[in-house]
PDB file of N, CA and C in Angstrom:
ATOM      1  N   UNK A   1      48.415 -27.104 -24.646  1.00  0.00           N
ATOM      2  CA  UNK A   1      48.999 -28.267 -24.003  1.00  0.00           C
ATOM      3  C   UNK A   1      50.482 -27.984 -23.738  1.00  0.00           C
ATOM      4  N   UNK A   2      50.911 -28.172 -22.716  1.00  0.00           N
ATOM      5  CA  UNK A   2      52.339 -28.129 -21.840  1.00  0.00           C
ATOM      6  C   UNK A   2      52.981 -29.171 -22.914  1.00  0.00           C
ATOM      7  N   UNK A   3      54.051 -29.046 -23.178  1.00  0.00           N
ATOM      8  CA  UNK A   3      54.398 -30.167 -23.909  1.00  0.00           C
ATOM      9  C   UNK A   3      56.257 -30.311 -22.675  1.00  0.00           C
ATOM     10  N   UNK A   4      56.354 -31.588 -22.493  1.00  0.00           N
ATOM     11  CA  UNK A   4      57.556 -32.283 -21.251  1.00  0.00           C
ATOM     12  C   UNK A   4      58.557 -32.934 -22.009  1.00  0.00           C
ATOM     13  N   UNK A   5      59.736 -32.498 -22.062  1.00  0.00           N
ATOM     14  CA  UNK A   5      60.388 -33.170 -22.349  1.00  0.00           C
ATOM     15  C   UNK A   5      61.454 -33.883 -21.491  1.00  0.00           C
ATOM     16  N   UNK A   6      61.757 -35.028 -21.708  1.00  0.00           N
ATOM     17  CA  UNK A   6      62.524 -35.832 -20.556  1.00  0.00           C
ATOM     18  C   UNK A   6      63.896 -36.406 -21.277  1.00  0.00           C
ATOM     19  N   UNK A   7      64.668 -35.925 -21.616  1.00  0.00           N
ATOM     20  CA  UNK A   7      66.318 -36.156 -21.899  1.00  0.00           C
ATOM     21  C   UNK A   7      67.102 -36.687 -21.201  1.00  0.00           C
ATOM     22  N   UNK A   8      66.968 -38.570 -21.622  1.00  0.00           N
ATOM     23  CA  UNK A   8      67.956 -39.124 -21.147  1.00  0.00           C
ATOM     24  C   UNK A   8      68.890 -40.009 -21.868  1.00  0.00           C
ATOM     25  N   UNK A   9      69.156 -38.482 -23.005  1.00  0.00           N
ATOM     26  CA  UNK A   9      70.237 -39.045 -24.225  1.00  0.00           C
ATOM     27  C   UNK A   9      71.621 -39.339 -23.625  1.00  0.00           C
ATOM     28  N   UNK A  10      71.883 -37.897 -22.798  1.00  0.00           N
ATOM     29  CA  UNK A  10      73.737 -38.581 -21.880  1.00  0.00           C
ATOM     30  C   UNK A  10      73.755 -38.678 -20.700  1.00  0.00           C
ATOM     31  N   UNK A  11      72.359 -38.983 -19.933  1.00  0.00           N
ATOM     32  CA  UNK A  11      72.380 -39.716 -18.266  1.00  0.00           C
ATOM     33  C   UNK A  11      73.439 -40.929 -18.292  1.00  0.00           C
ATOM     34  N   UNK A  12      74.634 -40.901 -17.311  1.00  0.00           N
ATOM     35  CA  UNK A  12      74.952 -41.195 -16.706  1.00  0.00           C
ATOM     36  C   UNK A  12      75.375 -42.170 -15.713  1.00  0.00           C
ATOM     37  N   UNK A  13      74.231 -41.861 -14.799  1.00  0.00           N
ATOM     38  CA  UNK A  13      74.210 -42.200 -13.542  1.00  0.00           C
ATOM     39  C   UNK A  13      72.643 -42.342 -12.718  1.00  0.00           C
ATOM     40  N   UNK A  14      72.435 -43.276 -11.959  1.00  0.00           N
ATOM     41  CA  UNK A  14      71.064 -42.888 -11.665  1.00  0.00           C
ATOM     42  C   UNK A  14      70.541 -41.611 -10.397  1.00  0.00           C
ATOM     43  N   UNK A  15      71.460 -40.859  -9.985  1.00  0.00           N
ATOM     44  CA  UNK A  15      71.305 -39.831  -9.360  1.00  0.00           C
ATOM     45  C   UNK A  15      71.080 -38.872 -10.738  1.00  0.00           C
ATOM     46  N   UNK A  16      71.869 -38.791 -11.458  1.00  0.00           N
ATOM     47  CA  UNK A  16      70.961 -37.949 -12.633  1.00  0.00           C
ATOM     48  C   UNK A  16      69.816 -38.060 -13.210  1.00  0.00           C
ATOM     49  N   UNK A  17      69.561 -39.222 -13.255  1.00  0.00           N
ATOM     50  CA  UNK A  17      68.040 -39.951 -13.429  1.00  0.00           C
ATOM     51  C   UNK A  17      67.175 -38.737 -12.448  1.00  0.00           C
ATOM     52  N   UNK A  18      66.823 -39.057 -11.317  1.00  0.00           N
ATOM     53  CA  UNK A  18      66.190 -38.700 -10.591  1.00  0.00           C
ATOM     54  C   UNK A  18      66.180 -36.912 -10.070  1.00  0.00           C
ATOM     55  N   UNK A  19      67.456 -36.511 -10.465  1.00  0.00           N
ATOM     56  CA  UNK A  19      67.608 -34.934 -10.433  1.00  0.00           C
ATOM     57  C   UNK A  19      66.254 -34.864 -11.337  1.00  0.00           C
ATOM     58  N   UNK A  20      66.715 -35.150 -12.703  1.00  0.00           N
ATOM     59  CA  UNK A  20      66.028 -34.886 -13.779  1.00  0.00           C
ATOM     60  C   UNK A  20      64.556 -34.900 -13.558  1.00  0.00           C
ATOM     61  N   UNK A  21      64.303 -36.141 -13.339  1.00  0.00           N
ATOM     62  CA  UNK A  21      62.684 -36.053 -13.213  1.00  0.00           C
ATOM     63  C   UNK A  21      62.479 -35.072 -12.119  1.00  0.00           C
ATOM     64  N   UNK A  22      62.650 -35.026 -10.748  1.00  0.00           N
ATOM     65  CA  UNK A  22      62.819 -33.989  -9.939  1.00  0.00           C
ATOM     66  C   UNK A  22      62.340 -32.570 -10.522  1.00  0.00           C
ATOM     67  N   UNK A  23      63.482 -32.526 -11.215  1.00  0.00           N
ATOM     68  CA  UNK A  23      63.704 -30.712 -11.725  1.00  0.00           C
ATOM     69  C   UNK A  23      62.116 -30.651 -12.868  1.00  0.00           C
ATOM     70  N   UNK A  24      62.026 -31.691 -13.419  1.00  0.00           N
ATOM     71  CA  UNK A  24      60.872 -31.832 -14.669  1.00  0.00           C
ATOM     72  C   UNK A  24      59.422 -31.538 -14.064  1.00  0.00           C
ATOM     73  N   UNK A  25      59.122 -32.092 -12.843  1.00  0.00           N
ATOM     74  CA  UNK A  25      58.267 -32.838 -12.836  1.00  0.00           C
ATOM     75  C   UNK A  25      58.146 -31.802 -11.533  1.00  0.00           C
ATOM     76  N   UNK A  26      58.773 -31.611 -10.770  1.00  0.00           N
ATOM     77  CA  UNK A  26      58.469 -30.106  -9.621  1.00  0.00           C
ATOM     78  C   UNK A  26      58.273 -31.262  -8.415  1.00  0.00           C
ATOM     79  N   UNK A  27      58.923 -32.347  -8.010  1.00  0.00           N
ATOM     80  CA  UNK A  27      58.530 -33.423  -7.209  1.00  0.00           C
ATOM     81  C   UNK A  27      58.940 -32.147  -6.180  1.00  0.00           C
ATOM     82  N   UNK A  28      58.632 -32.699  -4.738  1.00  0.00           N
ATOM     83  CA  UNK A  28      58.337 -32.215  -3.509  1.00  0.00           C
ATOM     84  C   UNK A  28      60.072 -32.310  -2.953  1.00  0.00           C
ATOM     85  N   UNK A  29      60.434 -31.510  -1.983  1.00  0.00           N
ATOM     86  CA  UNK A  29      61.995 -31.689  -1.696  1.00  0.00           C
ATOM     87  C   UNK A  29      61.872 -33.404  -0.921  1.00  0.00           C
ATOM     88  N   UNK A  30      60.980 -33.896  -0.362  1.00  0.00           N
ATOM     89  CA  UNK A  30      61.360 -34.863   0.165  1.00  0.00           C
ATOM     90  C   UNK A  30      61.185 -36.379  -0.742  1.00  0.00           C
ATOM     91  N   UNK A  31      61.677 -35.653  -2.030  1.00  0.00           N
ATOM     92  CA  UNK A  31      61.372 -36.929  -2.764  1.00  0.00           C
ATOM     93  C   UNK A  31      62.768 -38.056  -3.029  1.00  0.00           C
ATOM     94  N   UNK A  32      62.427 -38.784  -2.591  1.00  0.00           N
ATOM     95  CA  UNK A  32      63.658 -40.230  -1.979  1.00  0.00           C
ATOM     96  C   UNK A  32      64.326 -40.232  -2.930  1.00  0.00           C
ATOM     97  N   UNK A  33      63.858 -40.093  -4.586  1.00  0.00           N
ATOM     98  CA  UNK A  33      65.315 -40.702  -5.335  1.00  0.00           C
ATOM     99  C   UNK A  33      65.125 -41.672  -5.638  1.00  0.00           C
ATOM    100  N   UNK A  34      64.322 -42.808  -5.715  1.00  0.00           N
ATOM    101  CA  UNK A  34      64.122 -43.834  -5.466  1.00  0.00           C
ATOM    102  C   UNK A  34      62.815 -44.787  -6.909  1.00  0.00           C
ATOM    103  N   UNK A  35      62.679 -45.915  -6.909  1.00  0.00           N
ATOM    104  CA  UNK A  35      61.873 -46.058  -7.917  1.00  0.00           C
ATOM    105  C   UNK A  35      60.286 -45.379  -6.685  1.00  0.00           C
ATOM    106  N   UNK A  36      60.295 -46.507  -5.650  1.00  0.00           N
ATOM    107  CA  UNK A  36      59.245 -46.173  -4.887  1.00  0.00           C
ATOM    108  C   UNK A  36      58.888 -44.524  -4.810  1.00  0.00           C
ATOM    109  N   UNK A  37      60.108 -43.600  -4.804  1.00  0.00           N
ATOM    110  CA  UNK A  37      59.266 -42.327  -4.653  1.00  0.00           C
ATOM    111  C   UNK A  37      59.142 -42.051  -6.008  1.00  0.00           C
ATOM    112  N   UNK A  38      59.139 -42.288  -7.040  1.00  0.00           N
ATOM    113  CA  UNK A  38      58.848 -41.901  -8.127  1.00  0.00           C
ATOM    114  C   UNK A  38      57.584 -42.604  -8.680  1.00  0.00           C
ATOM    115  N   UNK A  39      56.893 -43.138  -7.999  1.00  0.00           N
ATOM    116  CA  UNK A  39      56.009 -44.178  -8.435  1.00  0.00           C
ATOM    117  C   UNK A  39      54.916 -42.989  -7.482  1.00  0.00           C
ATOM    118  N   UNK A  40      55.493 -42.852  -6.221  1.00  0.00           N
ATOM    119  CA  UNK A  40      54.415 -42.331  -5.132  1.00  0.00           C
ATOM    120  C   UNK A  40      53.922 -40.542  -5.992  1.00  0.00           C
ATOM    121  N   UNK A  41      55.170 -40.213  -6.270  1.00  0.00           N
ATOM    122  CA  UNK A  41      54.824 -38.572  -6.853  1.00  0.00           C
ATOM    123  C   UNK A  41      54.342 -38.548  -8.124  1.00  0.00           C
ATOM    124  N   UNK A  42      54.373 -39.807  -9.251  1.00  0.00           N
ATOM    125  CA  UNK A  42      53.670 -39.706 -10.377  1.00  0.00           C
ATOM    126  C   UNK A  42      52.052 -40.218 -10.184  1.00  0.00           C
ATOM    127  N   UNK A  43      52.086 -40.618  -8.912  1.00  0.00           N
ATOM    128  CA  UNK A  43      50.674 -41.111  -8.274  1.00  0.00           C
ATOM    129  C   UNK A  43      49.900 -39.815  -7.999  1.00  0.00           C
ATOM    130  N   UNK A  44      50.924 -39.414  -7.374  1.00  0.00           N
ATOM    131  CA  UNK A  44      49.897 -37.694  -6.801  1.00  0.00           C
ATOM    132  C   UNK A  44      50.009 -36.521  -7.645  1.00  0.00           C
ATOM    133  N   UNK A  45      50.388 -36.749  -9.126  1.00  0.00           N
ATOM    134  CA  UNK A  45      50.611 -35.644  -9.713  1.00  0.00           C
ATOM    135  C   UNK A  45      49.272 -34.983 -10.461  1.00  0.00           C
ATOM    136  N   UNK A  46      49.174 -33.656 -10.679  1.00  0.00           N
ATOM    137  CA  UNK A  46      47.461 -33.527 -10.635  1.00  0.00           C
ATOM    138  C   UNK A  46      47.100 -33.661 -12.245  1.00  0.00           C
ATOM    139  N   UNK A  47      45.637 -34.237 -11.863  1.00  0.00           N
ATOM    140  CA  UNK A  47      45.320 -34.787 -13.476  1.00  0.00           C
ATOM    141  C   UNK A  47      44.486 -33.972 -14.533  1.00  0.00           C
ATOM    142  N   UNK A  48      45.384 -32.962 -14.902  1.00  0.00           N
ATOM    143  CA  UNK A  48      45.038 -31.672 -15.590  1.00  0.00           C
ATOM    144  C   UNK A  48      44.467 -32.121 -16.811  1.00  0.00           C
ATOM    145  N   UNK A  49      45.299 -33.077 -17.319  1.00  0.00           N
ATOM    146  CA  UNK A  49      45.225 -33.377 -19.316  1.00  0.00           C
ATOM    147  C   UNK A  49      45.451 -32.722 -19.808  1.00  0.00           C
ATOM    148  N   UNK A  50      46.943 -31.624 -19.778  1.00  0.00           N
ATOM    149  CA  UNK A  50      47.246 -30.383 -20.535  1.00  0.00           C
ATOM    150  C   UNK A  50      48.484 -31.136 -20.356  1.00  0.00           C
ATOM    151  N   UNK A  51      49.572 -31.620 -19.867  1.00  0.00           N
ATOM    152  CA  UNK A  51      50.812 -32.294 -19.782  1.00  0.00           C
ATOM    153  C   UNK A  51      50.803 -33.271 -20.880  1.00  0.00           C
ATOM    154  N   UNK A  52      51.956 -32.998 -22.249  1.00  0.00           N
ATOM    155  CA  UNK A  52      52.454 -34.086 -23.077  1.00  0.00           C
ATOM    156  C   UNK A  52      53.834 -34.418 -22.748  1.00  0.00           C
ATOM    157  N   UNK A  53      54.267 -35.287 -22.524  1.00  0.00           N
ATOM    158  CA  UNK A  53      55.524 -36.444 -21.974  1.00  0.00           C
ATOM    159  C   UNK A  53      56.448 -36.730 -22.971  1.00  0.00           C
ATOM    160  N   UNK A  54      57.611 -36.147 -23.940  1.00  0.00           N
ATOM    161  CA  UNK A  54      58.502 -37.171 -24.570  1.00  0.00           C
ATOM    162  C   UNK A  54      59.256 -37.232 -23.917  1.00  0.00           C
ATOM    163  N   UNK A  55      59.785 -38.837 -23.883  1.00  0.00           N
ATOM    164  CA  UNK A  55      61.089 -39.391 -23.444  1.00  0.00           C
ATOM    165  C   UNK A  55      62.427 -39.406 -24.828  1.00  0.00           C
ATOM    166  N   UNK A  56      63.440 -38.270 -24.755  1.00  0.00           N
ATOM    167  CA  UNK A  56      64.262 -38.654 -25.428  1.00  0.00           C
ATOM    168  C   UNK A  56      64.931 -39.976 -24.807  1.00  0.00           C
ATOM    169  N   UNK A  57      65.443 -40.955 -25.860  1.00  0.00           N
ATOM    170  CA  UNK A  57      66.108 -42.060 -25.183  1.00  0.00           C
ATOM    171  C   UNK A  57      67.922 -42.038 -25.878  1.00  0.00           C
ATOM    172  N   UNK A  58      68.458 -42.934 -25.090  1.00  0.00           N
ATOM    173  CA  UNK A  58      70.101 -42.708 -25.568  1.00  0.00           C
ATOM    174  C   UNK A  58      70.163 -42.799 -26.809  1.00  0.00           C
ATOM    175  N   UNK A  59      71.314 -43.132 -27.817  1.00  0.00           N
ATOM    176  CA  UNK A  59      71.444 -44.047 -29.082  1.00  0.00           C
ATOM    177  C   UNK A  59      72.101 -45.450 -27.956  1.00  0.00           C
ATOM    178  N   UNK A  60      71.759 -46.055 -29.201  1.00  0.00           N
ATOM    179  CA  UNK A  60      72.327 -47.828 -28.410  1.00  0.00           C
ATOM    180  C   UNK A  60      73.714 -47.604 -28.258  1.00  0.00           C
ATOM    181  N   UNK A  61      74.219 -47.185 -28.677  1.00  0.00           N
ATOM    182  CA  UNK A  61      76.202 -47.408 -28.459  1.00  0.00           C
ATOM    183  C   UNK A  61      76.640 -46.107 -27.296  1.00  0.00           C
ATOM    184  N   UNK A  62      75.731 -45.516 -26.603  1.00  0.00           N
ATOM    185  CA  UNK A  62      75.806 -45.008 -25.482  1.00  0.00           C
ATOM    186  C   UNK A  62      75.583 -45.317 -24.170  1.00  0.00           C
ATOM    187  N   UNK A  63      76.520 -45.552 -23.292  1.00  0.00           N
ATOM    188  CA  UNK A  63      76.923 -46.014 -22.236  1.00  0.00           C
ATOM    189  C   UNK A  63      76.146 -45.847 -21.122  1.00  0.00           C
ATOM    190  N   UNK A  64      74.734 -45.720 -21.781  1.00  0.00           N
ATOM    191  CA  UNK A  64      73.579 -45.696 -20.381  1.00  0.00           C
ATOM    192  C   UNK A  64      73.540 -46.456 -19.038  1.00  0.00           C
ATOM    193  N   UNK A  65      72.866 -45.938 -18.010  1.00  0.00           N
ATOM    194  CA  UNK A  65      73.017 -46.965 -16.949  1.00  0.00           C
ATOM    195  C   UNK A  65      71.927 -47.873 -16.791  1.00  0.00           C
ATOM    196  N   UNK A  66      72.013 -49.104 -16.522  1.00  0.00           N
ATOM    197  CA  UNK A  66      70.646 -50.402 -16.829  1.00  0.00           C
ATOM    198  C   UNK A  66      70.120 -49.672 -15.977  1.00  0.00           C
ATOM    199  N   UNK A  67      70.284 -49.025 -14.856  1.00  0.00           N
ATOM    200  CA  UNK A  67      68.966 -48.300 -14.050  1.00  0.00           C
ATOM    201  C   UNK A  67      67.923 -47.754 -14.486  1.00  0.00           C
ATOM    202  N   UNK A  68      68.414 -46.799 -15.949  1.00  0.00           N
ATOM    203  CA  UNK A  68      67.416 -46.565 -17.016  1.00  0.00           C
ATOM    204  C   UNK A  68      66.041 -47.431 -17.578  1.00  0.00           C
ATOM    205  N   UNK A  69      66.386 -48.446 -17.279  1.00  0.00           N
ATOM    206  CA  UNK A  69      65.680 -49.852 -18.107  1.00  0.00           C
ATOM    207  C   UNK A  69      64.404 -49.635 -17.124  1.00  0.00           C
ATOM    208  N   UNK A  70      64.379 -50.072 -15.367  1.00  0.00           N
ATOM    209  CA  UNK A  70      63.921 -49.734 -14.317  1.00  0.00           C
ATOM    210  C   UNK A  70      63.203 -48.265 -14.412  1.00  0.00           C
ATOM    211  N   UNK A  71      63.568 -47.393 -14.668  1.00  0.00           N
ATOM    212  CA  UNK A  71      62.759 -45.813 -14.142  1.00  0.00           C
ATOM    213  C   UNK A  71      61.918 -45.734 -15.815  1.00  0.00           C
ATOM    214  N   UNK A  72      62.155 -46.196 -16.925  1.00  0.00           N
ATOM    215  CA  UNK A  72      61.229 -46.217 -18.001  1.00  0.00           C
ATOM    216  C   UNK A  72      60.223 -46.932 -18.106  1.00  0.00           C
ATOM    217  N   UNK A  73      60.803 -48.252 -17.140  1.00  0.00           N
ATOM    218  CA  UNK A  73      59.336 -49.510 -16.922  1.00  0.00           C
ATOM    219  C   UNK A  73      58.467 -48.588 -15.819  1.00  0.00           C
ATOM    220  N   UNK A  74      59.043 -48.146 -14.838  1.00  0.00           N
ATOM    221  CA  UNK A  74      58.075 -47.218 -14.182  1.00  0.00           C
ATOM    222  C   UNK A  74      57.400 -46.384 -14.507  1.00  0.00           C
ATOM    223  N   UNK A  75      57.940 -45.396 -15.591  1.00  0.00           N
ATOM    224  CA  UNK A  75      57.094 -44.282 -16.086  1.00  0.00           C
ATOM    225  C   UNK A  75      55.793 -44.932 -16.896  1.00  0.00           C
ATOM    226  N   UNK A  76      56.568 -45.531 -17.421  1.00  0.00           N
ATOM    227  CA  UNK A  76      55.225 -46.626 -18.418  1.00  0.00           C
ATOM    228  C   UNK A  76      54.281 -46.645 -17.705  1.00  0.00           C
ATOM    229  N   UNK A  77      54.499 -47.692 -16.828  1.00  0.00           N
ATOM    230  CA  UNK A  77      53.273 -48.357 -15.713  1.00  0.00           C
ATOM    231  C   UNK A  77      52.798 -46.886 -15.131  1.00  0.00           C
ATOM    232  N   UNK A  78      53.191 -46.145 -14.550  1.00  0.00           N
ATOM    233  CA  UNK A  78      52.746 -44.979 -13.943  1.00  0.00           C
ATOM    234  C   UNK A  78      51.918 -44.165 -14.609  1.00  0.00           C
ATOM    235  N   UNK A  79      52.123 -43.742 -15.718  1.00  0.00           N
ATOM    236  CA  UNK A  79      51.492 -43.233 -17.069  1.00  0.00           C
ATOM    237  C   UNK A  79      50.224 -43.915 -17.509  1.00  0.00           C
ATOM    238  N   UNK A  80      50.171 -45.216 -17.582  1.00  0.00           N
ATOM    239  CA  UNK A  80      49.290 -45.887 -18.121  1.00  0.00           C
ATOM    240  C   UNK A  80      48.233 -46.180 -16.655  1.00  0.00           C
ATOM    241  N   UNK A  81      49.131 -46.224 -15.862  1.00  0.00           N
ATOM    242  CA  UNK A  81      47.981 -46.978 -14.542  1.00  0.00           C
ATOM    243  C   UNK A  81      47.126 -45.231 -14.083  1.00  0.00           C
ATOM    244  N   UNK A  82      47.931 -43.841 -14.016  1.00  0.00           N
ATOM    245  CA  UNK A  82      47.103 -42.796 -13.900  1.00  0.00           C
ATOM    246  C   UNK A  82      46.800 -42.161 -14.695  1.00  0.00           C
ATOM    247  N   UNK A  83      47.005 -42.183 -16.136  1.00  0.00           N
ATOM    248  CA  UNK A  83      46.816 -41.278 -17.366  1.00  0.00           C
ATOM    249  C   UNK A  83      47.232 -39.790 -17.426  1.00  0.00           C
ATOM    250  N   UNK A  84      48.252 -39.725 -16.432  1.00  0.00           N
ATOM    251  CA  UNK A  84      48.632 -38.135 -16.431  1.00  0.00           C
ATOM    252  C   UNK A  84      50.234 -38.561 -16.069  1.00  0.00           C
ATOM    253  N   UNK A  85      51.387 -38.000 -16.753  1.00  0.00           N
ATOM    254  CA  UNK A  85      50.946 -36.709 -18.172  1.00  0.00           C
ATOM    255  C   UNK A  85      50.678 -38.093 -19.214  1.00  0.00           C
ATOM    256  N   UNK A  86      50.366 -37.026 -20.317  1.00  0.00           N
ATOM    257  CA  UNK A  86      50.365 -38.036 -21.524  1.00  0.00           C
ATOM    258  C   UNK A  86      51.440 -38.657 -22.274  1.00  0.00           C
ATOM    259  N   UNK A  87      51.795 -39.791 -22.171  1.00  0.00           N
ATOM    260  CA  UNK A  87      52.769 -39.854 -23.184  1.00  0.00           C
ATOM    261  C   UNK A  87      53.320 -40.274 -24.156  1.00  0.00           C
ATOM    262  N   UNK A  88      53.714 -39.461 -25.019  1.00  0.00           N
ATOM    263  CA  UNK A  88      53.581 -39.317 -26.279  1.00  0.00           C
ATOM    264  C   UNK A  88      54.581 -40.324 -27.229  1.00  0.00           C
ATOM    265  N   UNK A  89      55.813 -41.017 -27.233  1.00  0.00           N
ATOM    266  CA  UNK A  89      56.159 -42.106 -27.660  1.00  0.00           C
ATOM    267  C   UNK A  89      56.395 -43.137 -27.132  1.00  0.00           C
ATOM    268  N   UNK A  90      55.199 -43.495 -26.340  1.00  0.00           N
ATOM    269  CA  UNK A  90      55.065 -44.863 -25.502  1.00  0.00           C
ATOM    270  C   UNK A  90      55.725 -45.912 -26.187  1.00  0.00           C
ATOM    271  N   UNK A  91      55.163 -46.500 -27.477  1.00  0.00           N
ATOM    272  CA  UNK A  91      56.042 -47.629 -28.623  1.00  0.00           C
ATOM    273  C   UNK A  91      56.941 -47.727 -28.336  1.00  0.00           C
ATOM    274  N   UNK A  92      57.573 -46.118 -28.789  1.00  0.00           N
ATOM    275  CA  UNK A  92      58.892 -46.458 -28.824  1.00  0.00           C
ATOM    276  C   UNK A  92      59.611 -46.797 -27.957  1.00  0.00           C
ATOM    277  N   UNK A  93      59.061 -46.332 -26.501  1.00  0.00           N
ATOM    278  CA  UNK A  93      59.800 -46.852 -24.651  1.00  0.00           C
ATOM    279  C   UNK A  93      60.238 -47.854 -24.762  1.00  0.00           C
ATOM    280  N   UNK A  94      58.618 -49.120 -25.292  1.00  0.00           N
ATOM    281  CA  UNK A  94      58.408 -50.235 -25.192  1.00  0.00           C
ATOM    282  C   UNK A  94      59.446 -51.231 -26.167  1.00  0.00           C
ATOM    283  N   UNK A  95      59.471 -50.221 -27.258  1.00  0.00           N
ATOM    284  CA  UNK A  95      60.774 -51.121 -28.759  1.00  0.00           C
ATOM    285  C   UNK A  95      62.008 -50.660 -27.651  1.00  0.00           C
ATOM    286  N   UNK A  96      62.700 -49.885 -27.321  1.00  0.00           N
ATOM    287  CA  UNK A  96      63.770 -49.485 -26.195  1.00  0.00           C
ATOM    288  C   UNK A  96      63.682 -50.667 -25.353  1.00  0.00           C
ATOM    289  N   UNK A  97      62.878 -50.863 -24.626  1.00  0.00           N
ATOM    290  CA  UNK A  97      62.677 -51.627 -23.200  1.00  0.00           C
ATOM    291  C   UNK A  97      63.253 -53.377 -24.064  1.00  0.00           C
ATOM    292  N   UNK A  98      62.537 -53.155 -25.034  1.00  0.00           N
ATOM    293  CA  UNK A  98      62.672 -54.663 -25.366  1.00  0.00           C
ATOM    294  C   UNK A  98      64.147 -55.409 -26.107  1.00  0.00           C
ATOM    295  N   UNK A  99      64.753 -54.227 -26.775  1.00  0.00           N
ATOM    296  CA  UNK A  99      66.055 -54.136 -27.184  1.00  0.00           C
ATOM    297  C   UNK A  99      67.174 -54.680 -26.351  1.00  0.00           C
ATOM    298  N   UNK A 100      66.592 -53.545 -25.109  1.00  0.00           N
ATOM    299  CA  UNK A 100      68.036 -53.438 -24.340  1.00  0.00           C
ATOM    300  C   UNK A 100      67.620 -54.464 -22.840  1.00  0.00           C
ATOM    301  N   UNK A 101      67.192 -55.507 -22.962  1.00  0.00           N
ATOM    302  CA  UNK A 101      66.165 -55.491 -21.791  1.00  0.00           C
ATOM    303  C   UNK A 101      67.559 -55.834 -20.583  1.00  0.00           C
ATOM    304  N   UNK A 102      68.591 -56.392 -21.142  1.00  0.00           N
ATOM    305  CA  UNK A 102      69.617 -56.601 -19.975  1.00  0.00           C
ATOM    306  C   UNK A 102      70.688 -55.289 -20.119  1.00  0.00           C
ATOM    307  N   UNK A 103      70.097 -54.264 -20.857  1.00  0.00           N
ATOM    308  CA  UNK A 103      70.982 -52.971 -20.941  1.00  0.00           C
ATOM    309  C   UNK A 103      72.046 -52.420 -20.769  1.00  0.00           C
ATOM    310  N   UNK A 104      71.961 -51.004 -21.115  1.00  0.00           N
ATOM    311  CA  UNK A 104      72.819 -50.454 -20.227  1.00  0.00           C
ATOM    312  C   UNK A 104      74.424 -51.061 -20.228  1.00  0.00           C
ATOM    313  N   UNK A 105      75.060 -49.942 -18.999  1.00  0.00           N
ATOM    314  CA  UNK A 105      76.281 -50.876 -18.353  1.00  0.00           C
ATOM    315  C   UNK A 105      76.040 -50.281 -17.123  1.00  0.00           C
ATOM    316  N   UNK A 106      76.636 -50.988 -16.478  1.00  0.00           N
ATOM    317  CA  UNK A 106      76.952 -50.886 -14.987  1.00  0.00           C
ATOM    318  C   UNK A 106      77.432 -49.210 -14.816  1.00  0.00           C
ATOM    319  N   UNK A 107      77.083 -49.030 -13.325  1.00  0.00           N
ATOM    320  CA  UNK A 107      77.193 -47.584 -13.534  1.00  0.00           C
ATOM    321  C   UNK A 107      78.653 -47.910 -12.358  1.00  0.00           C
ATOM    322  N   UNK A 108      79.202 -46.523 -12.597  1.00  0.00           N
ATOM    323  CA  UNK A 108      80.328 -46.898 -12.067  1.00  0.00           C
ATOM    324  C   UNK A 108      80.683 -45.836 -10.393  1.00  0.00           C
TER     325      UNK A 108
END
């Protein structure tokens, strides 16, 4: 099993967001950046069942961008609605998601 890791302990910005998954995930060059294209390329990604998924997440007193809040509710739903990749501390997304639900700070 491929095991994925997704590090978004000192993102930023949400153009780093989306490099990241990009560079992770081998999206196509014409991929928007966008929640919509990230929804469309985790749609078409092929459903091997050899891909495991951790999301590192910030610590709370790190200056994440609430955009974060947005591209983790997506992976969730995306993950769960196609079952590929697998991923592996879903809970914890969900204890994250629920913490911070007005998050983040403003990105600048």
């Amino acid at each position: 099993m491929k095991q994925v890791i997704l590090d978004f302990r000192t993102i930023k910005t949400s153009k780093q967001i989306h490099n990241l998954l990009s560079e992770t995930f081998d999206f196509p060059s014409y991929y928007g950046a966008n929640l919509d294209a990230l929804w469309d390329c985790l749609s078409e990604m092929p459903s091997s069942g050899q891909d495991a998924v951790t999301i590192l997440l910030p610590e709370a007193n790190f200056p994440y961008p609430s955009y974060l809040n947005k591209v983790l509710s997506t992976l969730l739903e995306a993950f769960e609605a196609f079952s590929v990749p697998d991923l592996q501390n879903s809970s914890e997304i969900r204890d994250f998601l629920s913490l911070h639900a007005s998050g983040g700070s403003p990105e600048t």
